[in-house]
Protein backbone atom coordinates (compact mmCIF):
# COMPACT_ATOMS: atom_id res chain seq x y z
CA UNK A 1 19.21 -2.21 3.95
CA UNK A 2 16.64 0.06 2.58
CA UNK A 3 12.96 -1.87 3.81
CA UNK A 4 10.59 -1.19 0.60
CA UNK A 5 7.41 1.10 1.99
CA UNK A 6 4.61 -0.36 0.73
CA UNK A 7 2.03 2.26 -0.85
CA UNK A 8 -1.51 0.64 0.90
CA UNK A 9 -4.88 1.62 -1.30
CA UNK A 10 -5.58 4.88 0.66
CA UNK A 11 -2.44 6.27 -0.04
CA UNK A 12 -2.90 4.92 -3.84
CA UNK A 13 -6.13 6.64 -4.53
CA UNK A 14 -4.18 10.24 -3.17
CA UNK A 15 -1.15 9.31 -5.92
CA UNK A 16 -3.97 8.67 -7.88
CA UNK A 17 -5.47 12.00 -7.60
CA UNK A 18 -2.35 13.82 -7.95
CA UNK A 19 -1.92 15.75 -11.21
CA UNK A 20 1.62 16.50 -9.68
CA UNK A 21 2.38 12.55 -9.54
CA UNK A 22 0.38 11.47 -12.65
CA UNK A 23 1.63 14.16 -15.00
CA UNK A 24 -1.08 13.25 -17.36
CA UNK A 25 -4.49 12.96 -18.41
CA UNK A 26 -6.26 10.58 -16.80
CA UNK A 27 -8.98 9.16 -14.64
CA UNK A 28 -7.66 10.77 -11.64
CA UNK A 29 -9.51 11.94 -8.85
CA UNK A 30 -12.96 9.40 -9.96
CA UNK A 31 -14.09 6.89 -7.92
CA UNK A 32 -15.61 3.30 -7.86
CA UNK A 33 -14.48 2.99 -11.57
CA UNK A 34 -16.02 6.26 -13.07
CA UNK A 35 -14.66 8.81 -15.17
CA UNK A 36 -15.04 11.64 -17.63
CA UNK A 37 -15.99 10.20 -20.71
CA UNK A 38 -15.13 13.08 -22.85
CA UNK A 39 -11.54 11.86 -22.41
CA UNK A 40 -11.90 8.29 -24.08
CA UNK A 41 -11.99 8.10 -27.71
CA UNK A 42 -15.07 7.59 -29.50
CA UNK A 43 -15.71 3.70 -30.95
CA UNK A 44 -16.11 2.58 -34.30
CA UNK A 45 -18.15 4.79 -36.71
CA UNK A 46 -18.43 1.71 -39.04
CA UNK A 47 -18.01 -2.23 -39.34
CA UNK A 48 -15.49 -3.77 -37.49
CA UNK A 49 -13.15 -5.17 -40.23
CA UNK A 50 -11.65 -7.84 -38.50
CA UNK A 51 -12.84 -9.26 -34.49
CA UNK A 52 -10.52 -11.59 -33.48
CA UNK A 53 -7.45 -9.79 -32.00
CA UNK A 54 -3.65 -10.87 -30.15
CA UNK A 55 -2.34 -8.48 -28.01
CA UNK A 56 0.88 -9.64 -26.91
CA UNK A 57 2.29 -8.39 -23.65
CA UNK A 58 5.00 -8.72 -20.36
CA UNK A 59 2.37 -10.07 -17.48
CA UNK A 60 3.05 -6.89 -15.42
CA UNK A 61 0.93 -4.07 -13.54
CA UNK A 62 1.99 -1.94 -16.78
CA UNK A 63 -0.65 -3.46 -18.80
CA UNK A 64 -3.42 -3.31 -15.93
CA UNK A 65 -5.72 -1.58 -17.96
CA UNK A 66 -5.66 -4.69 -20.42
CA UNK A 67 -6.39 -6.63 -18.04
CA UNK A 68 -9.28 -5.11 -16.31
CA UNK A 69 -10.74 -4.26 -20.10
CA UNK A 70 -10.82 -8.37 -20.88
CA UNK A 71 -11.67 -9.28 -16.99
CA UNK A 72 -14.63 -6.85 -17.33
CA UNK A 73 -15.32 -8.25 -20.77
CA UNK A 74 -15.21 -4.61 -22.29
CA UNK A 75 -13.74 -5.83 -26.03
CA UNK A 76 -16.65 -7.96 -26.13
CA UNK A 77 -19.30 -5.46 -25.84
CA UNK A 78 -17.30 -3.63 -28.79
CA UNK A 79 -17.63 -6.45 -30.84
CA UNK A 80 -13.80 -7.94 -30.16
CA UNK A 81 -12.60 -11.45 -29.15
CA UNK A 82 -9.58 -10.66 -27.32
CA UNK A 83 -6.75 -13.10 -26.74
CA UNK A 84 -4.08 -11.95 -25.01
CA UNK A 85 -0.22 -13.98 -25.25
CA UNK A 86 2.37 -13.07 -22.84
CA UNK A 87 6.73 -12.94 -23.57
CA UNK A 88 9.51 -12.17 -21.75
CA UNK A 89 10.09 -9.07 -23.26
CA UNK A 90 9.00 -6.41 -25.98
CA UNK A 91 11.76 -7.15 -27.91
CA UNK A 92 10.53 -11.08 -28.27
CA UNK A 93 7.55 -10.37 -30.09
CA UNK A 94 8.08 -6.80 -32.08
CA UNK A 95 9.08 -8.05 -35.09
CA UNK A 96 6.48 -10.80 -35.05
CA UNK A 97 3.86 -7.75 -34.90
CA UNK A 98 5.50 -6.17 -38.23
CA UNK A 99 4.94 -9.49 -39.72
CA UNK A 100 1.43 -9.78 -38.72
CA UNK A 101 1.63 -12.48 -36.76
CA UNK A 102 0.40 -10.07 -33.33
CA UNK A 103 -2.44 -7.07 -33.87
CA UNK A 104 -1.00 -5.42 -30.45
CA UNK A 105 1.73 -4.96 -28.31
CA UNK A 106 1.56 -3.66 -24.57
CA UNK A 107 5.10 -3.00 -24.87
CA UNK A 108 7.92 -0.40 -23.18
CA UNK A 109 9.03 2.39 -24.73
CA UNK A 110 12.64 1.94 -24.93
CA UNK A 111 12.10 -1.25 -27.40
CA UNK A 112 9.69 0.53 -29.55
CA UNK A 113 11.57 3.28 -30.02
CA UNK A 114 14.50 1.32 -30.56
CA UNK A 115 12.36 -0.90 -33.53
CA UNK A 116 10.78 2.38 -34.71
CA UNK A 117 14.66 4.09 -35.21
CA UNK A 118 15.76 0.77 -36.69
CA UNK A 119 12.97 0.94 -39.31
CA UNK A 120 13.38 4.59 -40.24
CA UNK A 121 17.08 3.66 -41.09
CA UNK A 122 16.23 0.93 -43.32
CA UNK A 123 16.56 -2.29 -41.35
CA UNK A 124 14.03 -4.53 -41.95
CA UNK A 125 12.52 -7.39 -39.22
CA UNK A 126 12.83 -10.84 -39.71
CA UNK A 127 10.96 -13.71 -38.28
CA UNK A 128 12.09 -16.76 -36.01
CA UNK A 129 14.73 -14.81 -33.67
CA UNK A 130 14.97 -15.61 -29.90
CA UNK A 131 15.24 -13.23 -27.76
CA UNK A 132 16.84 -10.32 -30.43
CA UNK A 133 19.21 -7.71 -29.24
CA UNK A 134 18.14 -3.81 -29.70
CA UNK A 135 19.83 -3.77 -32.89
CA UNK A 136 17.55 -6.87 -34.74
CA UNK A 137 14.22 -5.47 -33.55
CA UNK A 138 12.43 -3.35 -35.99
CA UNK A 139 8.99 -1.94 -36.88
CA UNK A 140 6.98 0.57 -37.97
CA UNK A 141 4.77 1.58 -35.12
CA UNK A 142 1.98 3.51 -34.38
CA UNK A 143 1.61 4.26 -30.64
CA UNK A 144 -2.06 4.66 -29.88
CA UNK A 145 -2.71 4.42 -26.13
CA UNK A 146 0.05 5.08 -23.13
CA UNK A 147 0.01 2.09 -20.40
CA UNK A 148 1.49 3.39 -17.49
CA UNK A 149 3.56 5.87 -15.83
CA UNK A 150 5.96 4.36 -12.81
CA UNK A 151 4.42 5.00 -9.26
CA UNK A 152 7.16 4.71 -5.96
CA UNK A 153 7.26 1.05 -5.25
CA UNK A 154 6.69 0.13 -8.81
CA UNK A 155 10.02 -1.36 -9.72
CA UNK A 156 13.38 -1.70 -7.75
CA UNK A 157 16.73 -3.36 -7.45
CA UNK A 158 16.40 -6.35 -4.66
CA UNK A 159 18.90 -8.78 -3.01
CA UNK A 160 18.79 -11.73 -0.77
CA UNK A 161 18.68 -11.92 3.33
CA UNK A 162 21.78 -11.26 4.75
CA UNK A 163 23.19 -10.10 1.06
CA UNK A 164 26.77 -8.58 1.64
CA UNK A 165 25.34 -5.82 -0.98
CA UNK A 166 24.34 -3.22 2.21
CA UNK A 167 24.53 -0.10 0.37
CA UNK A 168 24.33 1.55 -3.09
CA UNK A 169 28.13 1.77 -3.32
CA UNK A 170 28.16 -2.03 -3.13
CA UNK A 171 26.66 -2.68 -6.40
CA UNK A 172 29.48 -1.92 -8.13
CA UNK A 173 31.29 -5.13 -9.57
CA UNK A 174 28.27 -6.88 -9.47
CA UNK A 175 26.19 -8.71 -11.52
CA UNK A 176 22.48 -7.55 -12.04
CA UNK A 177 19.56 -9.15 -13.52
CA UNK A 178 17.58 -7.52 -15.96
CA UNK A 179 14.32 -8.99 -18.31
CA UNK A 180 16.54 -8.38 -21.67
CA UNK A 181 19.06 -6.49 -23.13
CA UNK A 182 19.26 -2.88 -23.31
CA UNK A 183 15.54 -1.94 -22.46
CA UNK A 184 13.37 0.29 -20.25
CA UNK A 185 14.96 -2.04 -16.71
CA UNK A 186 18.35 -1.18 -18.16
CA UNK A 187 18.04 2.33 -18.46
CA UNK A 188 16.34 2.82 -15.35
CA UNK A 189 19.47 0.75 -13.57
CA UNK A 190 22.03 2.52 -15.96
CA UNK A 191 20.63 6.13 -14.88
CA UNK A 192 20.46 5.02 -11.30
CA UNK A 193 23.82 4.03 -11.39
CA UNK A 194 25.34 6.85 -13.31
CA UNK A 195 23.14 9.39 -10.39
CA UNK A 196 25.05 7.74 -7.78
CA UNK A 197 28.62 7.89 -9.24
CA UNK A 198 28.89 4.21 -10.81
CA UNK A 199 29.36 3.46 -14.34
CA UNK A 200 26.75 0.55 -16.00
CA UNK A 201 30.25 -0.32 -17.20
CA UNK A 202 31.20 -1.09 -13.66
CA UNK A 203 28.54 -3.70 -13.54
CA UNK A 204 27.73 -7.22 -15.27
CA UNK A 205 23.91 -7.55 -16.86
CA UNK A 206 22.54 -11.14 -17.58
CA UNK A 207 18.63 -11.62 -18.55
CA UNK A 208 16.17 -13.31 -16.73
CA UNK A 209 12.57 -13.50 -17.30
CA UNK A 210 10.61 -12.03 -14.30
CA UNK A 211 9.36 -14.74 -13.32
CA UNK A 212 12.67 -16.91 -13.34
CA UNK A 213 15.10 -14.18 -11.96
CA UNK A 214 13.61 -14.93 -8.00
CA UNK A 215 15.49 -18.50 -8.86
CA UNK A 216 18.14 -16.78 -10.58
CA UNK A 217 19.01 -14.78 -7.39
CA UNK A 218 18.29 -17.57 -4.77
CA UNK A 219 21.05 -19.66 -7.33
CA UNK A 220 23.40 -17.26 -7.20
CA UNK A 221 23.93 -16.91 -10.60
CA UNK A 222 23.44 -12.87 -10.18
CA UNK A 223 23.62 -11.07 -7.29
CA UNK A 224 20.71 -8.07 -7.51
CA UNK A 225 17.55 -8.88 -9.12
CA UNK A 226 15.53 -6.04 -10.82
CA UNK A 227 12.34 -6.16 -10.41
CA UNK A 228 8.85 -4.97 -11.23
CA UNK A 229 5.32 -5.48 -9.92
CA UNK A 230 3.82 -7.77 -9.48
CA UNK A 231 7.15 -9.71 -9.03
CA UNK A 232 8.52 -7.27 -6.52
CA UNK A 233 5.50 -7.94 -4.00
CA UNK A 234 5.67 -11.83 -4.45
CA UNK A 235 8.95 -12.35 -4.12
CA UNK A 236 9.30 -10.28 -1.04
CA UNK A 237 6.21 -12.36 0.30
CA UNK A 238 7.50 -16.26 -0.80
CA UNK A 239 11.67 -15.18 -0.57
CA UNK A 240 12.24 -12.49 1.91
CA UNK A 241 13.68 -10.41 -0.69
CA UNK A 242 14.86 -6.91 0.37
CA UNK A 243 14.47 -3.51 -1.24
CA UNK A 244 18.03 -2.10 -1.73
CA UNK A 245 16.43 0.80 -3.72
CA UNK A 246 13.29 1.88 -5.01
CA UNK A 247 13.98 3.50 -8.91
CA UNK A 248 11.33 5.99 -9.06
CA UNK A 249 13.68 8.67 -8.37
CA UNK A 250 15.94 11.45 -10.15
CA UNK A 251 16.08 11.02 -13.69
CA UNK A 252 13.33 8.43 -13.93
CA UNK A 253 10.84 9.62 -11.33
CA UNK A 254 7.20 9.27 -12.74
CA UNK A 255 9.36 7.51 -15.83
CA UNK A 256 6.88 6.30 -18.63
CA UNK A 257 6.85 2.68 -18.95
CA UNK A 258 4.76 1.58 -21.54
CA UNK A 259 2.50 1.91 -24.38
CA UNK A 260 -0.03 0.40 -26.37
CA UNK A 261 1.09 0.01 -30.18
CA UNK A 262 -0.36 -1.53 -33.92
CA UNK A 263 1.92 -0.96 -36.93
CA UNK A 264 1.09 2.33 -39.28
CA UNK A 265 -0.20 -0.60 -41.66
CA UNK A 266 -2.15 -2.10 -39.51
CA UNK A 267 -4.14 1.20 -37.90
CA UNK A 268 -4.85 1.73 -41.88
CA UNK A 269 -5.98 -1.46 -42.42
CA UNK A 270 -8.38 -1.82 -39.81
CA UNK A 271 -9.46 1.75 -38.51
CA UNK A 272 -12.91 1.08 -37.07
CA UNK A 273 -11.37 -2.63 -35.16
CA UNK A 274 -8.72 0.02 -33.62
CA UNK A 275 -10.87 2.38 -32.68
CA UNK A 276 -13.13 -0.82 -30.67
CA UNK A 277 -10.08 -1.80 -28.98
CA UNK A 278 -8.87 1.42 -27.98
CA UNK A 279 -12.34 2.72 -26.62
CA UNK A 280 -12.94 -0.55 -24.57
CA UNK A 281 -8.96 -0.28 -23.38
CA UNK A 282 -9.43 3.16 -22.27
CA UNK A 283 -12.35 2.26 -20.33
CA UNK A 284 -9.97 -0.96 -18.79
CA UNK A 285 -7.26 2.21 -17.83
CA UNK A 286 -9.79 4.80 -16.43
CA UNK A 287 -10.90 2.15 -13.92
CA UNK A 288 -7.37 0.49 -13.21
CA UNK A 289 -6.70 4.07 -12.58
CA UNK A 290 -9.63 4.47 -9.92
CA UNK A 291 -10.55 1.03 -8.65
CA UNK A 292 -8.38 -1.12 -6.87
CA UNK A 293 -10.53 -3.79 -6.14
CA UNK A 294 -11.17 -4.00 -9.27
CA UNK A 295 -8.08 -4.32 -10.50
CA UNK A 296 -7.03 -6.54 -8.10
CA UNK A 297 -9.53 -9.07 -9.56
CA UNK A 298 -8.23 -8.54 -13.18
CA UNK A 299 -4.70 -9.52 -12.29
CA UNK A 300 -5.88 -12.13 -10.39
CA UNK A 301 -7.20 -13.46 -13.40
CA UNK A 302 -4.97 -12.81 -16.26
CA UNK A 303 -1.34 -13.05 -14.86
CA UNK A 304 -0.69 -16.46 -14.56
CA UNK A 305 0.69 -17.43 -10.28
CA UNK A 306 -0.06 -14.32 -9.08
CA UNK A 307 -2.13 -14.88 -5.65
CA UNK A 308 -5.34 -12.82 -4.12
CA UNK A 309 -2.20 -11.79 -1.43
CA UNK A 310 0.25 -10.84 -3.80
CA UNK A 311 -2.72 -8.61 -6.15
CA UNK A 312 -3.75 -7.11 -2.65
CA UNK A 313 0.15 -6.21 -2.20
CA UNK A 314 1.10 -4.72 -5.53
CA UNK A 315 2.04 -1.20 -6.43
CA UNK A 316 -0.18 -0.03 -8.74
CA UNK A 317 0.57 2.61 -11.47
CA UNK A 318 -1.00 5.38 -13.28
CA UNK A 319 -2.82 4.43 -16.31
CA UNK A 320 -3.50 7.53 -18.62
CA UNK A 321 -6.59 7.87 -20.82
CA UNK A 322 -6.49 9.94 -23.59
CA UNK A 323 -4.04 11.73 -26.27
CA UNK A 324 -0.74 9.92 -26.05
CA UNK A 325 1.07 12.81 -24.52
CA UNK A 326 4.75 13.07 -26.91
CA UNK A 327 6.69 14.41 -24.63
CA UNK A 328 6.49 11.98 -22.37
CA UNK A 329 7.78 9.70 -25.52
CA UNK A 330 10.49 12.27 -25.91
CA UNK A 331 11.72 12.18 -22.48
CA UNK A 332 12.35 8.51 -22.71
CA UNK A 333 14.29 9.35 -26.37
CA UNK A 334 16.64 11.89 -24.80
CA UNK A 335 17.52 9.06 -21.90
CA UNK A 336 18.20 6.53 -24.45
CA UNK A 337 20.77 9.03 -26.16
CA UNK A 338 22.23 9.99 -22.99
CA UNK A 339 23.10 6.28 -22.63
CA UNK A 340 24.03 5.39 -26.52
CA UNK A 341 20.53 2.84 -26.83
CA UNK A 342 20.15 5.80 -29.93
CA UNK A 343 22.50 7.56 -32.29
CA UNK A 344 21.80 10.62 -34.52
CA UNK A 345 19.37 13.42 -34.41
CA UNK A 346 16.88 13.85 -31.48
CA UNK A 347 13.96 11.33 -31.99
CA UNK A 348 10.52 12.67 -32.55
CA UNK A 349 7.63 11.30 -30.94
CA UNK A 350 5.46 12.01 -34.15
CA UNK A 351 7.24 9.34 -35.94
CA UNK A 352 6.02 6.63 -33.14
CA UNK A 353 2.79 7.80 -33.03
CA UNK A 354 1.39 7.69 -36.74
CA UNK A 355 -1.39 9.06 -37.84
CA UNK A 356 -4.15 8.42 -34.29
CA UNK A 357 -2.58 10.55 -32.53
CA UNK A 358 -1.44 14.50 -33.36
CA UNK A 359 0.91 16.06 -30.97
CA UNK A 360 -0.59 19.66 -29.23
């Protein structure tokens, strides 16, 4: 077995202050929660049309600056009463946003562009569907913040004490658990896979929520978990779970994870409540970015059974302030392609973003 290396805060704040690692714009290389302010949007210029917001995301690290933004009551000082919902996936609650029924989604990348491709070619979303596939998600999106770029130790594929799954080569024929169907934790498994000579065709998927697929694994009913933070720490801590791989590696090393998004209608609609958010969310990323502690506290407090042991365990990420770098966007596109999650033409990240955000 492969024993998971735990990254400990010192070693955090140097991944931290790597440009190398980050590969973006961010807080980096601030301490005790400071940062360059030039880098964070300005706030509203005028009166907040609307001040009650839902953000809807997956309780993971991903969306740590969220947290630490509404722990450190940030949206209030810019006017905002926050509430944030949590799913099972991105795909559970997209096209609930597009019918205004959620202001913003902390979401992956995979599933919005997967809704934003679905929309461009004409299909429409419609309300009241559990758990949709890739193909029933769509909406038009306006990515306006990134979330977090993977970090070593972020996310990996686990199995149980004394597992007869030893090495890589053992996975195939088996059956994996993933958080939904053909999203960001099945490309990262797919492109792992394909890297190390097995087919994703050579394996059987069936979808968990995070926090049911520790049961799921200790009932047999699959046989490798995937997992992300701050699962991966507490199961490891209440199970014994064990690291067969970390996924940070070849083709998704440093991988984008997720993004902050409002539809195009919506960032029209209410310019000067999206520019609140996103300058009190940026602040909530610089420091997630540069103080543990802090952070620690926010997920503490706003992901429901996670422990003052398991927060002081987790794998952080980086969390970039700033222009929504595209390529980044892009990268995920042209892995999506590679493994049919998008047909046609090469997807352009200016079509996600709307009109915030301009690429360089």
């Amino acid at each position: 077995m492969v024993l998971r290396r735990r990254v400990v805060p010192a070693a955090l704040a140097v991944l931290a202050a790597s440009s190398v690692i980050a590969g973006c714009t961010s807080a980096a290389g601030a301490t005790n929660g400071a940062t360059d302010s030039s880098a964070i949007p300005a706030g509203p210029t005028g009166k907040l049309e609307k001040s009650s917001i839902i953000v809807n995301t997956v309780p993971t690290v991903d969306s740590a600056g969220l947290f630490v933004a509404q722990y450190r009551g940030l949206f209030a000082k810019e006017g905002l009463h926050v509430k944030i919902e949590t799913s099972q996936n991105t795909e559970q609650v997209l096209n609930d946003q597009a019918l205004d029924t959620v202001d913003v989604t902390a979401g992956n990348y995979v599933s919005y562009i997967e809704a934003q491709s679905n929309y461009d070619n004409g299909f429409m979303p419609s309300g009241n569907l559990q758990n949709p596939t890739w193909q029933q998600i769509s909406s038009n999106l306006d990515v306006f913040a990134e979330a977090s770029i993977m970090n070593p130790g972020y996310a990996g594929l686990f199995v149980l004490p004394n597992s007869p799954i030893q090495t890589i080569s053992d996975l195939k024929g088996t059956t994996i658990g993933i958080n939904a169907p053909d999203n960001f934790a099945y490309l990262m498994v797919a492109a792992f896979l394909e890297e190390n000579d097995i087919s994703s065709k050579d394996v059987t998927f069936k979808y968990y929520s995070f926090q049911d697929m520790q049961k799921a694994l200790q009932d047999h009913q699959i046989q490798v978990a995937f997992l992300a933070e701050p699962y991966v720490s507490e199961a490891e801590e209440t199970a014994g779970l064990t690291e067969l791989t970390n996924l940070d590696e070849g083709m998704t090393t440093n991988f984008p994870i997720e993004g902050y998004a409002v539809t195009k209608q919506w960032a029209q609609s209410y310019p000067n409540t999206l520019a609140a958010f996103t300058h009190a969310l940026e602040q909530g990323q610089a420091i997630a970015d540069t103080d543990r502690a802090v952070a620690e506290k926010a997920l503490i407090a706003e992901i429901p059974g996670i422990s003052q042991r398991d927060a002081a365990l987790v794998t952080l990420e980086n969390y970039p302030i700033g222009q929504v770098d595209g390529t980044r966007i892009e990268r995920v596109a042209d892995d999506m392609q590679q493994f049919q999650l998008l047909t046609g033409d090469s997807f352009k990240a200016q079509t996600l973003m709307g009109d915030t955000q301009t690429l360089p």
